[in-house]
C-alpha atoms as a PDB file:
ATOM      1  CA  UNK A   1      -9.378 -37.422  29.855  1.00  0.00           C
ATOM      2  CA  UNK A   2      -7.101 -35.772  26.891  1.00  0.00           C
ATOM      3  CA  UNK A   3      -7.007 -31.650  27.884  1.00  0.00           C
ATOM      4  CA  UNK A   4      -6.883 -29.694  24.186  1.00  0.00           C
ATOM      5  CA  UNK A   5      -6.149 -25.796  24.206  1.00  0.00           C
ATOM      6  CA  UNK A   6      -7.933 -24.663  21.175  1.00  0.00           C
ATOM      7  CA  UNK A   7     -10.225 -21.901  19.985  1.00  0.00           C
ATOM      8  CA  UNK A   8     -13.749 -21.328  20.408  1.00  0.00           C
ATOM      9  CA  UNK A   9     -15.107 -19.071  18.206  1.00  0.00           C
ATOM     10  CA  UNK A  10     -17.457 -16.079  18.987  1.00  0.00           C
ATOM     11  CA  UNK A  11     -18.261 -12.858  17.940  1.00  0.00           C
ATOM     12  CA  UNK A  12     -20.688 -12.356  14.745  1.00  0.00           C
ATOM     13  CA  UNK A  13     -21.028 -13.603  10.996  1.00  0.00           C
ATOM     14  CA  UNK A  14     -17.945 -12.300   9.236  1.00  0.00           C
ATOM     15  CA  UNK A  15     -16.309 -10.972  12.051  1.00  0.00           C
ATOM     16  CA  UNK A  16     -15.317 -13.412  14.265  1.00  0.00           C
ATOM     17  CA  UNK A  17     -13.560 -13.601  17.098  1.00  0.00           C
ATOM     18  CA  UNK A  18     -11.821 -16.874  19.326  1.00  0.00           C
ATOM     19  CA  UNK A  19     -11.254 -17.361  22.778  1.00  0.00           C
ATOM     20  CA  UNK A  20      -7.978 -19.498  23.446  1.00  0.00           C
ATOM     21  CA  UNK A  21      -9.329 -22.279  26.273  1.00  0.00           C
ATOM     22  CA  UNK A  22      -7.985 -25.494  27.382  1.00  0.00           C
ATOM     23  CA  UNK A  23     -10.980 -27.700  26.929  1.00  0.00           C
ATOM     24  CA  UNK A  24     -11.695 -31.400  27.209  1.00  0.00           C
ATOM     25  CA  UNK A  25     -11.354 -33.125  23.768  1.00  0.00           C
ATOM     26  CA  UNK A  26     -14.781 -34.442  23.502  1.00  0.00           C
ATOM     27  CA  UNK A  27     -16.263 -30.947  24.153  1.00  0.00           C
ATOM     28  CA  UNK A  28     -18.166 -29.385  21.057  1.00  0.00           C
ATOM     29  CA  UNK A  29     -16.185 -26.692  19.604  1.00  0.00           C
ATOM     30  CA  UNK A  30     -18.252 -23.887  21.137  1.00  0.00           C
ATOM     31  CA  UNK A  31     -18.787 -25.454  24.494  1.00  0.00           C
ATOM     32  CA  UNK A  32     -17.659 -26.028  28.103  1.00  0.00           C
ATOM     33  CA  UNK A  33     -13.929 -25.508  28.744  1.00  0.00           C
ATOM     34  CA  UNK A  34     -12.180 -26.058  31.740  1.00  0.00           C
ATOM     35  CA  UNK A  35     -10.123 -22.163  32.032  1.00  0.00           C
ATOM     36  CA  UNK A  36      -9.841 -18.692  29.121  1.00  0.00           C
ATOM     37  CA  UNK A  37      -6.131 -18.470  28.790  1.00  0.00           C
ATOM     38  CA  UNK A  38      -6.877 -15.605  26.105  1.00  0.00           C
ATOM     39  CA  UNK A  39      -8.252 -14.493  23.262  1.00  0.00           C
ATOM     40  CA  UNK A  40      -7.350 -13.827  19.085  1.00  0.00           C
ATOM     41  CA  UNK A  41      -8.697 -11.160  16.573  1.00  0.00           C
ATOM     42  CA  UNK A  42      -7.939 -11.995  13.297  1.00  0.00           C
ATOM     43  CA  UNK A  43      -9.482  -9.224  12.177  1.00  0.00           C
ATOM     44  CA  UNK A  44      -6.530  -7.199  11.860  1.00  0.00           C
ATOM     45  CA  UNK A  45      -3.005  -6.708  10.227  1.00  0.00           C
ATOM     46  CA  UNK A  46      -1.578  -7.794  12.333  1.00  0.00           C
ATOM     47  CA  UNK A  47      -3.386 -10.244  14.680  1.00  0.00           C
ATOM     48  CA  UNK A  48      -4.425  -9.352  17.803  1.00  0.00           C
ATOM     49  CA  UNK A  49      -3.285 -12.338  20.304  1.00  0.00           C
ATOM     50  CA  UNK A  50      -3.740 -12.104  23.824  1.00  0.00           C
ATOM     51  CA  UNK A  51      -2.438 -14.898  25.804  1.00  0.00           C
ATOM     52  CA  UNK A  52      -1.436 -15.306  29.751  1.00  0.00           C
ATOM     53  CA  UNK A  53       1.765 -17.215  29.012  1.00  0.00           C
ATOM     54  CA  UNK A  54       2.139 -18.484  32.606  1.00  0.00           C
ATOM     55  CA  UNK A  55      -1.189 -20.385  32.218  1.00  0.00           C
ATOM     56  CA  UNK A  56      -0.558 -21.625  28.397  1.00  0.00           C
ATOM     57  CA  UNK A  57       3.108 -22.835  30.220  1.00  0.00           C
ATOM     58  CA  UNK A  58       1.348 -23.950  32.589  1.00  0.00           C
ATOM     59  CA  UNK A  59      -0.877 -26.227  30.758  1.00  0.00           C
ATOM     60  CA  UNK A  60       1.616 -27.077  28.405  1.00  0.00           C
ATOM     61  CA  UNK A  61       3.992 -28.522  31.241  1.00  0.00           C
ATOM     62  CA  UNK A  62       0.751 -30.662  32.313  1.00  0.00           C
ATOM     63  CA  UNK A  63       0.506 -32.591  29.357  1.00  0.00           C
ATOM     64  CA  UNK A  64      -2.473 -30.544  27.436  1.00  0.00           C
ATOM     65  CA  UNK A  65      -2.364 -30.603  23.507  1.00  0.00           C
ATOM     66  CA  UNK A  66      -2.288 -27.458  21.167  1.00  0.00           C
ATOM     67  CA  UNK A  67      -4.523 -27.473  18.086  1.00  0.00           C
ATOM     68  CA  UNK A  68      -3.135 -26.854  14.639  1.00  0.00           C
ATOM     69  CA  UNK A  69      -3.991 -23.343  14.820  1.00  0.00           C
ATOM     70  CA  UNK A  70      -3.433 -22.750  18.795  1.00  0.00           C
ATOM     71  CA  UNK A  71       0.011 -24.786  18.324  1.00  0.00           C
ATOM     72  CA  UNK A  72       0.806 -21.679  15.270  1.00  0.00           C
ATOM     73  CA  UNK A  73      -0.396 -18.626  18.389  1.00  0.00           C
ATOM     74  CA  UNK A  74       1.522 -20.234  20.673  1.00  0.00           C
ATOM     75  CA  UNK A  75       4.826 -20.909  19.237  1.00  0.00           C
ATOM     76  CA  UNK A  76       4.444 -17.208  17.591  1.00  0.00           C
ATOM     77  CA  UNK A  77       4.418 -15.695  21.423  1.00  0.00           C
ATOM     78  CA  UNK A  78       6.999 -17.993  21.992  1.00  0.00           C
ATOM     79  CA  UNK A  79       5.671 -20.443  24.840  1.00  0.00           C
ATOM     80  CA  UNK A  80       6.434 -23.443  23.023  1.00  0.00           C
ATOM     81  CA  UNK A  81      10.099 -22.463  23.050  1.00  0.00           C
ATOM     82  CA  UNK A  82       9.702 -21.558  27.282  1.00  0.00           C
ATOM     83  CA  UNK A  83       8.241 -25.290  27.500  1.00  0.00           C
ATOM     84  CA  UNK A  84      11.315 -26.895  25.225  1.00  0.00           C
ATOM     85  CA  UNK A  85      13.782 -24.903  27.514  1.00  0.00           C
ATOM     86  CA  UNK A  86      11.772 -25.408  30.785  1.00  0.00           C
ATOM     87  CA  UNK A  87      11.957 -29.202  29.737  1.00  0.00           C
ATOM     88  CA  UNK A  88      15.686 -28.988  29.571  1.00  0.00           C
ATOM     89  CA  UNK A  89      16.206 -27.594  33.169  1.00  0.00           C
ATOM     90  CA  UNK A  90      13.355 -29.521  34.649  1.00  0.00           C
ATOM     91  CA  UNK A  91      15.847 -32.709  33.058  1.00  0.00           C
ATOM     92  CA  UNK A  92      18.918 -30.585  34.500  1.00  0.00           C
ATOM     93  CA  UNK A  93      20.557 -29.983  30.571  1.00  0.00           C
ATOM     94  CA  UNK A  94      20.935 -26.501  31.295  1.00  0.00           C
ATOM     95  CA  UNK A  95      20.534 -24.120  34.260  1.00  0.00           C
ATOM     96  CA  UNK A  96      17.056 -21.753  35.274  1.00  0.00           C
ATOM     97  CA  UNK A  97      19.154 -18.799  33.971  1.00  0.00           C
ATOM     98  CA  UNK A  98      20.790 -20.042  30.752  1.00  0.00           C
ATOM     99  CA  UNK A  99      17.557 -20.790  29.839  1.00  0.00           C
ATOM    100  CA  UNK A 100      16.077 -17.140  31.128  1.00  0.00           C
ATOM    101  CA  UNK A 101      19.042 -16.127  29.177  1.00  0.00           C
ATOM    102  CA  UNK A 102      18.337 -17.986  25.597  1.00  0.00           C
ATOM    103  CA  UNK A 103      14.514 -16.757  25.925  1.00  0.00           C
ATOM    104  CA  UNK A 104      15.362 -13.212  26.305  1.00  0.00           C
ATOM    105  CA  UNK A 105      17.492 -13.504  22.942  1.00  0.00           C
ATOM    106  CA  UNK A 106      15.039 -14.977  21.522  1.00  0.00           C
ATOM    107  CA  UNK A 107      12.494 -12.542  22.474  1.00  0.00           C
ATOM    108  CA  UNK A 108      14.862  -9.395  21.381  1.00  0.00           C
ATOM    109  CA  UNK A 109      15.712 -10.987  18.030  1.00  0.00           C
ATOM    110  CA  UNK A 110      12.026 -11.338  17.389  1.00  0.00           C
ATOM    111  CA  UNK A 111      11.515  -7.898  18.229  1.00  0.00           C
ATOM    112  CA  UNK A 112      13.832  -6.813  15.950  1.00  0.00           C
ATOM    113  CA  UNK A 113      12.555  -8.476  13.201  1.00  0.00           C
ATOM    114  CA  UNK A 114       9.060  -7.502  14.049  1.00  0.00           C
ATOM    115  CA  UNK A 115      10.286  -3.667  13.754  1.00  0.00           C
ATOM    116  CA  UNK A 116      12.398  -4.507  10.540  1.00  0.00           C
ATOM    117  CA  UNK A 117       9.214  -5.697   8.939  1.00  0.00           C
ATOM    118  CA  UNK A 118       6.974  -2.711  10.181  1.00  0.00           C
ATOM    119  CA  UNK A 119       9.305  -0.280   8.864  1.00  0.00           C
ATOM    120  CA  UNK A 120       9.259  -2.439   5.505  1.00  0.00           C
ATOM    121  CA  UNK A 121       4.919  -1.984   5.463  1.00  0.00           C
ATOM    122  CA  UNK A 122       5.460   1.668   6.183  1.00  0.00           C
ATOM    123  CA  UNK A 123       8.006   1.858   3.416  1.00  0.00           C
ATOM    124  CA  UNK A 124       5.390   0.165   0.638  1.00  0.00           C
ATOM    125  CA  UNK A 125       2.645   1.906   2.275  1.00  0.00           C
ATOM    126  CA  UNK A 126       4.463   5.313   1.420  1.00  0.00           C
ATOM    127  CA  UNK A 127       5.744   4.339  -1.450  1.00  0.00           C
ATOM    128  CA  UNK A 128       2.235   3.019  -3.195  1.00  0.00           C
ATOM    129  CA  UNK A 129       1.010   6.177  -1.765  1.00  0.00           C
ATOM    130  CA  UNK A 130       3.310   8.107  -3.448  1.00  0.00           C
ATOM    131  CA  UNK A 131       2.471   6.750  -7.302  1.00  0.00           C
ATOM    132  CA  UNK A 132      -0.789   6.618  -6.586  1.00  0.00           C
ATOM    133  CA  UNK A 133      -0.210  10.237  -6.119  1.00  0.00           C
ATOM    134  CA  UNK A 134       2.070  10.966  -9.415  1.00  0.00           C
ATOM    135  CA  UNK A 135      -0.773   9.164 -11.145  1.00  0.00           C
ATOM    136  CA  UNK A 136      -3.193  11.341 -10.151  1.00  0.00           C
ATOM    137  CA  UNK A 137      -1.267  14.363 -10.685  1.00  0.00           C
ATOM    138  CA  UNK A 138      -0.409  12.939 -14.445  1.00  0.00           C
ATOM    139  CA  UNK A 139      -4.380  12.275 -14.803  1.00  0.00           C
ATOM    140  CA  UNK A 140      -5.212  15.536 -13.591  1.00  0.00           C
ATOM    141  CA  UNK A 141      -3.412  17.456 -16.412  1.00  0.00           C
ATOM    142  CA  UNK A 142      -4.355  15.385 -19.072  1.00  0.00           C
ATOM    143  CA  UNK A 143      -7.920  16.593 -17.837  1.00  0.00           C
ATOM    144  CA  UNK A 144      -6.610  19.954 -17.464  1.00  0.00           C
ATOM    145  CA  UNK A 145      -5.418  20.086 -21.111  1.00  0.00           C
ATOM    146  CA  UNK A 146      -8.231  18.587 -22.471  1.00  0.00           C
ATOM    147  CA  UNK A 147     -10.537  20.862 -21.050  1.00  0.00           C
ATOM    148  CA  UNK A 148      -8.270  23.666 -22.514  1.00  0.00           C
ATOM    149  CA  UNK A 149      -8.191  22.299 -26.031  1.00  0.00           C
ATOM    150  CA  UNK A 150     -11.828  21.855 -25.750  1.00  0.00           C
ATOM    151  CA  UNK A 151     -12.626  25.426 -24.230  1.00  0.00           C
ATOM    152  CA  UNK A 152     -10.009  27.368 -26.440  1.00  0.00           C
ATOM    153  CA  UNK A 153     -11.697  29.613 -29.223  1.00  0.00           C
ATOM    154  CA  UNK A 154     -11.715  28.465 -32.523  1.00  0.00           C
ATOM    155  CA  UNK A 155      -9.316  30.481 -34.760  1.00  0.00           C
ATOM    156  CA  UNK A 156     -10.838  32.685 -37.008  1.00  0.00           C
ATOM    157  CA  UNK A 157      -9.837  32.783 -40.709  1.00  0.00           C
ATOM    158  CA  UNK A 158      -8.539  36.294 -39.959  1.00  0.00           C
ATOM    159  CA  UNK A 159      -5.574  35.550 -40.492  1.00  0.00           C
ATOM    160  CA  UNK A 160      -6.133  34.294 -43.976  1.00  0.00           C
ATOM    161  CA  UNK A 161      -7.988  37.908 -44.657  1.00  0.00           C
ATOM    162  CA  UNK A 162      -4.957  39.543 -43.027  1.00  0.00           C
ATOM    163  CA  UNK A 163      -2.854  37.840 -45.719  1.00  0.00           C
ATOM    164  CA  UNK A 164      -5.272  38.371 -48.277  1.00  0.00           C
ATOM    165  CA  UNK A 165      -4.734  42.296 -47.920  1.00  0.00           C
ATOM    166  CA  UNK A 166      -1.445  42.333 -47.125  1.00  0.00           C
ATOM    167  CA  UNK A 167      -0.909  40.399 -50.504  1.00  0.00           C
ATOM    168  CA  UNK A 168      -3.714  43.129 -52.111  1.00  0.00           C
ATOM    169  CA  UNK A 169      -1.613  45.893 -50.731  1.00  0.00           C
ATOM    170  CA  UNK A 170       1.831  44.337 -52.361  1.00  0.00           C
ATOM    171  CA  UNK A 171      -0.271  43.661 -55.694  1.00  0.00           C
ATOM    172  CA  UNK A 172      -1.413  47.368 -55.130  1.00  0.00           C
ATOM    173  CA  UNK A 173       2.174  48.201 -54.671  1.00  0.00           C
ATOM    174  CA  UNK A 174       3.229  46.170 -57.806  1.00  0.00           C
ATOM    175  CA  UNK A 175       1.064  47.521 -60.070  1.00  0.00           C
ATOM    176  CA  UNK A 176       1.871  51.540 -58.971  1.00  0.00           C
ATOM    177  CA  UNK A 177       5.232  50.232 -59.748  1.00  0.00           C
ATOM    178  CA  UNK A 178       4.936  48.951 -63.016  1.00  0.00           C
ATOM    179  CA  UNK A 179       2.472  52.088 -63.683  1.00  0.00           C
ATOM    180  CA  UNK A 180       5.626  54.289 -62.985  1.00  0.00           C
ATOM    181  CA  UNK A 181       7.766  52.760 -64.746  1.00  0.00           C
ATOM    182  CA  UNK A 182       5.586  52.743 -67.975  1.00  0.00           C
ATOM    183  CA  UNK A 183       4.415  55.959 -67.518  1.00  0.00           C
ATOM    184  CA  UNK A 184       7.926  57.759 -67.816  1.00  0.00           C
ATOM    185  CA  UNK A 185       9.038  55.265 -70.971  1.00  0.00           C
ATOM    186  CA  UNK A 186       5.844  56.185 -71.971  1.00  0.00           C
ATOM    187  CA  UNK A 187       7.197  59.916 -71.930  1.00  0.00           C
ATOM    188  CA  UNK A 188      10.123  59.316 -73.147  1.00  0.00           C
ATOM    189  CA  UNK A 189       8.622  58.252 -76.306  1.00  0.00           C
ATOM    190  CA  UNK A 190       6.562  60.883 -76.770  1.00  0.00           C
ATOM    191  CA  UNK A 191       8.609  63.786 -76.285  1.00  0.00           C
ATOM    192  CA  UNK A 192      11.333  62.884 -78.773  1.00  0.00           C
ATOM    193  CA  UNK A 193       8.812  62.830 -81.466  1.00  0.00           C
ATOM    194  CA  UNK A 194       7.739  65.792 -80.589  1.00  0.00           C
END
């Protein structure tokens, strides 16, 4: 009898969800498994895995085979590496706490980078959030001054009529002048003949 740990799927159409089992190989997909080791929910960013590692070990140790996709959950949470060291100590390459050891560094440095690439998410999250913001803000004035432009009063030709008299009055002005200045050569003329 080959043993298989590999997902079953439930849940509903769209949304589903997968129970990690260790199964026997000729078992449909969806059907009788020998023990749950855990569960993954794709169905958000990131994945939700939740695994009892002694088990998976467990199982792993006994000879059972990982699926493609169980094989990628697994070696994510890291039990592939426990079996690879627990291999070496069960063969007496390396001691129960070198290996404790080399797992726990393991297990910090993947922390790490976990963090490192949350803060990088938050980062583009803020930072899409923030020019989809200036956008906005440029789109909202070109509204703004469009509806100004198309709500300010039209300009009356006042001002052409203000110039209009004002040149009237300096004609007005002109001709007084000239009137005045004709009027006394005028005299001028007149009284010497006198």
């Amino acid at each position: 009898m080959s043993v298989k740990i590999r997902l079953t799927r439930r849940g509903r159409k769209k949304l589903a969800l997968y129970d990690i089992v260790i199964s026997d190989s000729r078992a449909p997909r969806d059907g009788r498994f020998i023990e749950k080791i855990g569960t993954y929910n794709p169905n958000f960013n990131p994945a939700v895995v939740e695994l009892n590692d002694n088990k998976a070990l467990d199982w792993l140790l006994k000879g059972a085979q990982p699926t493609d996709s169980a094989r990628t959950i697994l070696s994510k949470k890291g039990i592939l590496f426990k079996k690879h060291l627990q291999v070496g100590v069960n063969k007496g390459a390396i001691s129960q706490e070198q290996a404790d050891e080399k797992f726990k560094q393991w297990i910090d440095s993947k922390l790490s980078l976990e963090e490192k690439q949350k803060a990088a998410d938050e980062n583009k999250k803020l930072a899409a959030k923030k020019d989809k913001l200036e956008a906005e803000i440029k789109i909202n004035k070109a509204r703004a001054e469009a509806i100004e432009k198309k709500n300010a009063p039209i300009p009356v030709e006042e001002p052409a009529a203000e110039e209009a008299v004002a040149s009237n009055e300096e004609n007005a002005e002109e001709t007084v002048a000239e009137a005045t200045e004709q009027a006394p050569a005028a005299e001028t003329s007149e009284t010497p003949e006198a």
